[in-house]
C-alpha atoms as a PDB file:
ATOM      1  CA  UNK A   1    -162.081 -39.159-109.860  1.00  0.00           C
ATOM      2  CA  UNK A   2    -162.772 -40.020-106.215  1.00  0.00           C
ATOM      3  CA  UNK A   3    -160.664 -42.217-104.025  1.00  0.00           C
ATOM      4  CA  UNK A   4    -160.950 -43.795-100.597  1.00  0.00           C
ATOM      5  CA  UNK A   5    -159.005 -45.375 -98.606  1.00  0.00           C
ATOM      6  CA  UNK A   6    -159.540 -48.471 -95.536  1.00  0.00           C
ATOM      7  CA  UNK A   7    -157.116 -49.883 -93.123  1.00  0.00           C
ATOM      8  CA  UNK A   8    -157.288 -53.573 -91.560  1.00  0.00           C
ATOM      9  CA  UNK A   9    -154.759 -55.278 -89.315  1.00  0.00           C
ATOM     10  CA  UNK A  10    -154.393 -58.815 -88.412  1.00  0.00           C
ATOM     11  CA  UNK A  11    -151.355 -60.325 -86.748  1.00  0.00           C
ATOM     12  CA  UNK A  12    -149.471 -63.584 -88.253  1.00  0.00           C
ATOM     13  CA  UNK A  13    -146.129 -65.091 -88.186  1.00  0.00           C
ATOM     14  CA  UNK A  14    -144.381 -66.197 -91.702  1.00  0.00           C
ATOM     15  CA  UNK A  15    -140.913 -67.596 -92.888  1.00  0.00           C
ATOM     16  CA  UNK A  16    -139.220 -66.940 -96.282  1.00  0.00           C
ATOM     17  CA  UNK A  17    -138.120 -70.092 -98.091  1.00  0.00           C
ATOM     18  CA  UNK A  18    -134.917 -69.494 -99.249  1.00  0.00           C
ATOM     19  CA  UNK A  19    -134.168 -66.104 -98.022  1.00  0.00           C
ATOM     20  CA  UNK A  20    -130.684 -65.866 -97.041  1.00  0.00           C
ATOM     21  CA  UNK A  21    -131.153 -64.582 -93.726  1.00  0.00           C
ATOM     22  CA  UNK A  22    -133.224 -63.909 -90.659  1.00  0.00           C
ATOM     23  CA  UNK A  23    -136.735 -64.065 -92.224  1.00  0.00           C
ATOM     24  CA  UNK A  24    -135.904 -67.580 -93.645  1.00  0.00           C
ATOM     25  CA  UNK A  25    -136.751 -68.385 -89.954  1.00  0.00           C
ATOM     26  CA  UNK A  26    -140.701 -68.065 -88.734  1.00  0.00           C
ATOM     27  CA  UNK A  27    -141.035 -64.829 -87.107  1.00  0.00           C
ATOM     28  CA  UNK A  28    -144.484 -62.461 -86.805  1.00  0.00           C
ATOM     29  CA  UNK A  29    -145.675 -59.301 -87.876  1.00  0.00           C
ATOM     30  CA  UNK A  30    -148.943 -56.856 -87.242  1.00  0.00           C
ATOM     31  CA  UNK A  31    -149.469 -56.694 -90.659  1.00  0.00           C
ATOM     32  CA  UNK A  32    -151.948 -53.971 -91.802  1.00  0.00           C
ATOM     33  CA  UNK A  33    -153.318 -54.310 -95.221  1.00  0.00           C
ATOM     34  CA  UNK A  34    -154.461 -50.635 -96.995  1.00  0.00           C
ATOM     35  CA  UNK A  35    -156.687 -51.025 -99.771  1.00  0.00           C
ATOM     36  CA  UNK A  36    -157.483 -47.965-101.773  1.00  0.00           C
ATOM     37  CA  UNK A  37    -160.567 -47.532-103.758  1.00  0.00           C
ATOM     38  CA  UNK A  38    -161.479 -45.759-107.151  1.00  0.00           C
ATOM     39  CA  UNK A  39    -164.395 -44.229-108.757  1.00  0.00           C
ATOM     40  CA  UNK A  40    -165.340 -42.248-111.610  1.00  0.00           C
ATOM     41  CA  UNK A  41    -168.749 -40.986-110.020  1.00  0.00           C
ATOM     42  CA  UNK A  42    -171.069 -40.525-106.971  1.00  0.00           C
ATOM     43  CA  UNK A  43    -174.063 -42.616-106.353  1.00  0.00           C
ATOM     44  CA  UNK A  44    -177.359 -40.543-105.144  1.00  0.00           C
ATOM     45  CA  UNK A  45    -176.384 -40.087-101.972  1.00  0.00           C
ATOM     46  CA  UNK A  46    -173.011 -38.295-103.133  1.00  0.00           C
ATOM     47  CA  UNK A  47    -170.690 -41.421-102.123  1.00  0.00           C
ATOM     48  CA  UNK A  48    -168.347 -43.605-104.612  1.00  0.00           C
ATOM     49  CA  UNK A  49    -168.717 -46.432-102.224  1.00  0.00           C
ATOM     50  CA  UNK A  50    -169.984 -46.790 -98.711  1.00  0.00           C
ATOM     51  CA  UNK A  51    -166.468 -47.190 -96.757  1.00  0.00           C
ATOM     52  CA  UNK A  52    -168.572 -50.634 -94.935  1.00  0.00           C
ATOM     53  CA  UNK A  53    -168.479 -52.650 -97.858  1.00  0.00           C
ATOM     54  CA  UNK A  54    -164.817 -51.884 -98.667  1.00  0.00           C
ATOM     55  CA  UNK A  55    -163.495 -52.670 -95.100  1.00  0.00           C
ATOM     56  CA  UNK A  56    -165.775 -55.527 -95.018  1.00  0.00           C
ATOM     57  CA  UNK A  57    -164.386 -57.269 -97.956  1.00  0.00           C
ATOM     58  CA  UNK A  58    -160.760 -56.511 -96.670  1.00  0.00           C
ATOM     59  CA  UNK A  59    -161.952 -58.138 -92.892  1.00  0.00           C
ATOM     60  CA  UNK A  60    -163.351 -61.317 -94.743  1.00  0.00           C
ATOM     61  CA  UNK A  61    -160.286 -61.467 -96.836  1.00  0.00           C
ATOM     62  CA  UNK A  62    -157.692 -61.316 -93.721  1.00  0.00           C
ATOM     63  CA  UNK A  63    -160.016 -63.514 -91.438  1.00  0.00           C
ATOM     64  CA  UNK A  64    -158.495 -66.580 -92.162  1.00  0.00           C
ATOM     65  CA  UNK A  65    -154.949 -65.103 -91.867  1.00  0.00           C
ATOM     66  CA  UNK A  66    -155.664 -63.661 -88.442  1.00  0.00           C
ATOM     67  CA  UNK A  67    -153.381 -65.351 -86.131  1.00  0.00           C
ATOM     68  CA  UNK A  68    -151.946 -67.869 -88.181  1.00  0.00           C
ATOM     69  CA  UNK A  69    -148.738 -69.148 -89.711  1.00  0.00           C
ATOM     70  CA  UNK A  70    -149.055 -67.759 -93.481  1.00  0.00           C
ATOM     71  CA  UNK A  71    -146.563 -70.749 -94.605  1.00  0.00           C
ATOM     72  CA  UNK A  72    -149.562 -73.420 -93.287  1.00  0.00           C
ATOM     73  CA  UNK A  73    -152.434 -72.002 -95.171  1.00  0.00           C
ATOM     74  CA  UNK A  74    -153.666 -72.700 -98.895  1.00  0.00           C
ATOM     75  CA  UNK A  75    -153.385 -69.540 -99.757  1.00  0.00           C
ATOM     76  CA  UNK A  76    -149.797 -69.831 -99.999  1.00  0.00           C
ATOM     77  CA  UNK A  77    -149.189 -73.378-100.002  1.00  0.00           C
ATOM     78  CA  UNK A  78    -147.453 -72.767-103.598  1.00  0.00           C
ATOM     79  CA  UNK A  79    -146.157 -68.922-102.923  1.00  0.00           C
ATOM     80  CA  UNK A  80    -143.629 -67.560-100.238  1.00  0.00           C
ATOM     81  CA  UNK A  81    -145.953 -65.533 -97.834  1.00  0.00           C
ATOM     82  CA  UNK A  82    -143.639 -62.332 -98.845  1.00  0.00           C
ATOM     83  CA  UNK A  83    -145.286 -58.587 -98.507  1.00  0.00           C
ATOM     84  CA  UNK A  84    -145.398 -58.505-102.006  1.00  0.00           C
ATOM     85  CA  UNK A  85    -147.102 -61.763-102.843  1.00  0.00           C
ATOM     86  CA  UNK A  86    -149.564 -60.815 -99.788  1.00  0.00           C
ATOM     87  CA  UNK A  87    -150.008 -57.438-101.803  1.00  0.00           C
ATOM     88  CA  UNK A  88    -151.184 -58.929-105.005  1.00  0.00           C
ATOM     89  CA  UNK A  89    -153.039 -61.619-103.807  1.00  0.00           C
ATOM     90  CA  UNK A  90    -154.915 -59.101-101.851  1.00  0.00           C
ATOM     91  CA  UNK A  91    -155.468 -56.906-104.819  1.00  0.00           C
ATOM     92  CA  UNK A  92    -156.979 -59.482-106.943  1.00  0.00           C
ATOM     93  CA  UNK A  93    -159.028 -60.962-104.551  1.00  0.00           C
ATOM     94  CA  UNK A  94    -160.623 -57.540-103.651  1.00  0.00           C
ATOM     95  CA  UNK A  95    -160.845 -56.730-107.274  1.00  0.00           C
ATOM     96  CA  UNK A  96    -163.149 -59.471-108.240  1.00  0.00           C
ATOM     97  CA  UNK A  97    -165.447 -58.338-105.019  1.00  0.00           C
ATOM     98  CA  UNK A  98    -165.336 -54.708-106.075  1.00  0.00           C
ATOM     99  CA  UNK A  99    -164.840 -54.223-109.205  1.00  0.00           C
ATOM    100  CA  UNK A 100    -167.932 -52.938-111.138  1.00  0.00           C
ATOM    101  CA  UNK A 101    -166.959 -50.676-114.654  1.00  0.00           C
ATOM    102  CA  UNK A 102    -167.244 -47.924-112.467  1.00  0.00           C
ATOM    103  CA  UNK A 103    -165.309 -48.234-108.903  1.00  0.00           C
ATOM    104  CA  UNK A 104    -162.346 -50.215-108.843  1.00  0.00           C
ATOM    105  CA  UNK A 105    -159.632 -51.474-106.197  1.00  0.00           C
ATOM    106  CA  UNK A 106    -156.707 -49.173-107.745  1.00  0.00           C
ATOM    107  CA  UNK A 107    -154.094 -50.583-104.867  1.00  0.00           C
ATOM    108  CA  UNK A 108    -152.942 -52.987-102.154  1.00  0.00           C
ATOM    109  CA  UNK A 109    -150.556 -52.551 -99.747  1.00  0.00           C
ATOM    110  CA  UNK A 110    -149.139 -54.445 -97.194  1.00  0.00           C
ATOM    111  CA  UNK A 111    -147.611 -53.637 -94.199  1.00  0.00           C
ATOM    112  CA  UNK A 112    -145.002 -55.337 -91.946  1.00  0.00           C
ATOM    113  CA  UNK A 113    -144.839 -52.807 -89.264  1.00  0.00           C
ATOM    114  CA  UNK A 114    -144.433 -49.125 -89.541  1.00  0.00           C
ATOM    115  CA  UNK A 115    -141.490 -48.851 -91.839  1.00  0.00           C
ATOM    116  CA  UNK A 116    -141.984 -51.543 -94.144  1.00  0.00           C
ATOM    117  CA  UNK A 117    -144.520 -52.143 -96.716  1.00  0.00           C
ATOM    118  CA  UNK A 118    -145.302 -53.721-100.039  1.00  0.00           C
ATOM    119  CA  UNK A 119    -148.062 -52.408-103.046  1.00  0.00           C
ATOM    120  CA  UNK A 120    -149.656 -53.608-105.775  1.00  0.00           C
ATOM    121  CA  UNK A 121    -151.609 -52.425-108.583  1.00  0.00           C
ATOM    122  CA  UNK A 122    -152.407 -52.201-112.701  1.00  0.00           C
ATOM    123  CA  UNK A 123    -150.101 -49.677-114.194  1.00  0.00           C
ATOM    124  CA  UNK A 124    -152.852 -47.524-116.244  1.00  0.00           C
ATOM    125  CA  UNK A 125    -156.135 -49.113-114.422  1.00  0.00           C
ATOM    126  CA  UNK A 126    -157.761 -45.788-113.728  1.00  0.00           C
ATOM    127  CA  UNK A 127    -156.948 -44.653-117.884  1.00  0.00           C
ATOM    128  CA  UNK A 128    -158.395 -47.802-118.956  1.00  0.00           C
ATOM    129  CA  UNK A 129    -162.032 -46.472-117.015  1.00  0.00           C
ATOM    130  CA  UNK A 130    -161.957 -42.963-117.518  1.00  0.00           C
ATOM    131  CA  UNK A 131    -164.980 -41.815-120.682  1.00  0.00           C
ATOM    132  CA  UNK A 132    -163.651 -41.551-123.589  1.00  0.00           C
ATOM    133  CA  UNK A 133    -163.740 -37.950-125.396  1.00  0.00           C
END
């Protein structure tokens, strides 16, 4: 099993409705979003993925984030813009890009800054592709 890993950052404010507390009010983060990669083989060149189409799909998926106030776009006009909702909508978003039978995203996570951070992912995902004996 083979696994890689890309990094992308984009910076945009958010607000929690109905947090009790200071995130309730619209504050900003540099969020960096980590998506890691699986794959059960190597293609002919001896790579499970070439590491430009994985951070590409992450940059096209944060590109409309970039700079913005999470609460005002689609993407979360019916979710709080939380780590954790970022996390999975990340992860299935990437998924349907990636995902082939044989390489897989496995993970999402979300960053708020260097301390704090947010995954998602399938429990059992990598089973689920792994040749049966």
């Amino acid at each position: 099993m083979f696994e890689l890993r890309v990094q992308v950052d984009f910076p945009a404010a958010h607000h929690l409705e109905g947090y009790p507390g200071d995130c309730a009010r619209l504050h900003g983060h540099n969020w960096v979003l980590e998506v890691f990669a699986r794959s059960i083989k190597l293609d002919s060149i001896g790579m499970a993925m070439d590491f430009r189409k994985l951070k590409g799909a992450a940059k096209e998926l944060v590109a409309p984030w970039d700079h913005q106030n999470l609460n005002d776009l689609a993407d979360f006009r019916d979710i709080n813009p939380s780590a954790e909702q970022i996390a999975k909508l990340s992860y299935d978003r990437l998924s349907a890009l990636i995902d082939d039978g044989e390489t897989w995203i496995e993970k999402v996570t979300i960053w708020e800054n260097p301390r704090c951070s947010a995954s998602y992912f399938v429990e059992g995902k990598a089973a689920a592709r792994l040749p049966r004996a």
